[in-house]
Protein backbone atom coordinates (compact mmCIF):
# COMPACT_ATOMS: atom_id res chain seq x y z
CA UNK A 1 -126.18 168.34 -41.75
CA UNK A 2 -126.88 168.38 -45.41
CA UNK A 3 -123.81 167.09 -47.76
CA UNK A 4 -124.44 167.15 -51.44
CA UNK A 5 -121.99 165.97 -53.62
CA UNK A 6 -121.68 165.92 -57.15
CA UNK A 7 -118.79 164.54 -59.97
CA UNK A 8 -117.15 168.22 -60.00
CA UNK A 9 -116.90 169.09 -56.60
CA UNK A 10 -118.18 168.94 -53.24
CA UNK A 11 -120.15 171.35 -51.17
CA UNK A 12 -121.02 171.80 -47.62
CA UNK A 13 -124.53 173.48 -47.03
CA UNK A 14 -124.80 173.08 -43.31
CA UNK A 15 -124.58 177.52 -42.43
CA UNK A 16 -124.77 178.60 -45.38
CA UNK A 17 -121.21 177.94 -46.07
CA UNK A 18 -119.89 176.34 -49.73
CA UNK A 19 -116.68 175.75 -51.12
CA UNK A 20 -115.76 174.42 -54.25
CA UNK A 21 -113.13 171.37 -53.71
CA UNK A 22 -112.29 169.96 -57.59
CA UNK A 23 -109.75 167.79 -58.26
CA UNK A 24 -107.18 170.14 -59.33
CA UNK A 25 -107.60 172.15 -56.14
CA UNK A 26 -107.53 169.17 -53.84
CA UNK A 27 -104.19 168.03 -55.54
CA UNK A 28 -102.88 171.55 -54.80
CA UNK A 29 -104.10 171.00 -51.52
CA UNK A 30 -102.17 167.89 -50.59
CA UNK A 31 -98.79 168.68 -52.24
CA UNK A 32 -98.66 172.35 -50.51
CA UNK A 33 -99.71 170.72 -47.01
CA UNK A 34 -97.15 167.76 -47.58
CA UNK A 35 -94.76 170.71 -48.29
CA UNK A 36 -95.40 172.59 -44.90
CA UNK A 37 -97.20 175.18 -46.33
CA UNK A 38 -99.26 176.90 -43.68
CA UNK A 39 -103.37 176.62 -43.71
CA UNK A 40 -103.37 180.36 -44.16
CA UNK A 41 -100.83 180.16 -47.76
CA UNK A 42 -103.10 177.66 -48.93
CA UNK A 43 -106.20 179.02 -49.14
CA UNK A 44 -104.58 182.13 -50.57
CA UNK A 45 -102.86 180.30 -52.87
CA UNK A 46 -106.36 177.98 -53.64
CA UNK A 47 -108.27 181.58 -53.49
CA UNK A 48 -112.10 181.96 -54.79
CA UNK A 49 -113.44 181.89 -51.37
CA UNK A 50 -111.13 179.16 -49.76
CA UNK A 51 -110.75 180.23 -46.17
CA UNK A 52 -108.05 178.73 -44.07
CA UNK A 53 -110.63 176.61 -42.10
CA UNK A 54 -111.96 175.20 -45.22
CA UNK A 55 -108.30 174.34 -46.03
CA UNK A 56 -108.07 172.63 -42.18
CA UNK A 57 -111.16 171.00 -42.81
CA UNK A 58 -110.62 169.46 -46.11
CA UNK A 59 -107.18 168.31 -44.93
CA UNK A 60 -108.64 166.43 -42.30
CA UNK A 61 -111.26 164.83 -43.91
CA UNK A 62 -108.36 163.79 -46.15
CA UNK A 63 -106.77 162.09 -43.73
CA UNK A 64 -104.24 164.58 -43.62
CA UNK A 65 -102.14 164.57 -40.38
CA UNK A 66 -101.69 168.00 -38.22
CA UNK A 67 -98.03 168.13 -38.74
CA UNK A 68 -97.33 169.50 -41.86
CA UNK A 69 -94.53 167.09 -44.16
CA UNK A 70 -95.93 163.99 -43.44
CA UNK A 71 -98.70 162.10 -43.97
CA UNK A 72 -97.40 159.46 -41.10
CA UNK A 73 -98.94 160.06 -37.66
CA UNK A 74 -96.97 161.14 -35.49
CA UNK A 75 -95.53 158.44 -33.06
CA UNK A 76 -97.25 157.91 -30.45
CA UNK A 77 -94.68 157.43 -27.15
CA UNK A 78 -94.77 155.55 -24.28
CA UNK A 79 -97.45 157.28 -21.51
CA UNK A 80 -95.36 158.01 -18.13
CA UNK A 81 -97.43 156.79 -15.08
CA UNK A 82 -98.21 159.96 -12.33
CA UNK A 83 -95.11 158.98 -9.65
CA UNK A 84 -96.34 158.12 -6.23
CA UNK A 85 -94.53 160.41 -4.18
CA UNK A 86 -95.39 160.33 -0.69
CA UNK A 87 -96.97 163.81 1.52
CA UNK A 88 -94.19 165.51 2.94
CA UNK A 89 -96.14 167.94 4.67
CA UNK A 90 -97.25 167.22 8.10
CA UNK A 91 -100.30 166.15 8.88
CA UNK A 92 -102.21 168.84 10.06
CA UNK A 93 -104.05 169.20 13.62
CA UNK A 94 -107.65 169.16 14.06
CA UNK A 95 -109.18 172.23 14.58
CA UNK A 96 -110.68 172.95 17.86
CA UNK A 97 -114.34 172.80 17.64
CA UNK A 98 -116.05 176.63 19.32
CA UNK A 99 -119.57 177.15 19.37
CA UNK A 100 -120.97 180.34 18.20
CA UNK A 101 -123.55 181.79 20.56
């Protein structure tokens, strides 16, 4: 992958795919997701070839969490263990063994 990165803005060339990511626009960026805009909003709102995966993408390499209005991860609960239940089926009997002829 090919990054290139200059004092304006940043650009991705890996596809053939750019977008232009100045300061202004990556302000906009954060206080619309903080806000719960959705992905799709934003990059209408950013326009000038800002798709909503750009938007995604930028957010994340922001550090930007997946749940819009807050930049705190989301807690993480405790995991629940499988329960061991035991079979209640009956165990099944063998089949009979035939031989084919």
């Amino acid at each position: 992958m090919s990054l290139r990165v200059n004092a304006r803005c940043e650009k991705v060339g890996e596809f053939g795919m750019t977008a232009v990511w100045d300061e202004p626009r990556v302000e906009l960026l954060n206080r619309l997701w903080i806000s719960g805009e959705p992905a799709r909003a934003i990059s209408e709102k950013l326009g000038e070839g800002i798709t909503r995966n750009a938007v995604i993408g930028k957010a994340h390499r922001l550090g930007l969490t997946g749940k819009h209005g807050s930049q705190l991860p989301a807690p993480a609960g405790p995991r629940r263990r499988a329960l061991n239940r035991p079979n209640l089926q009956p165990p099944r009997e063998p089949r009979p063994k035939t031989r084919s002829h």
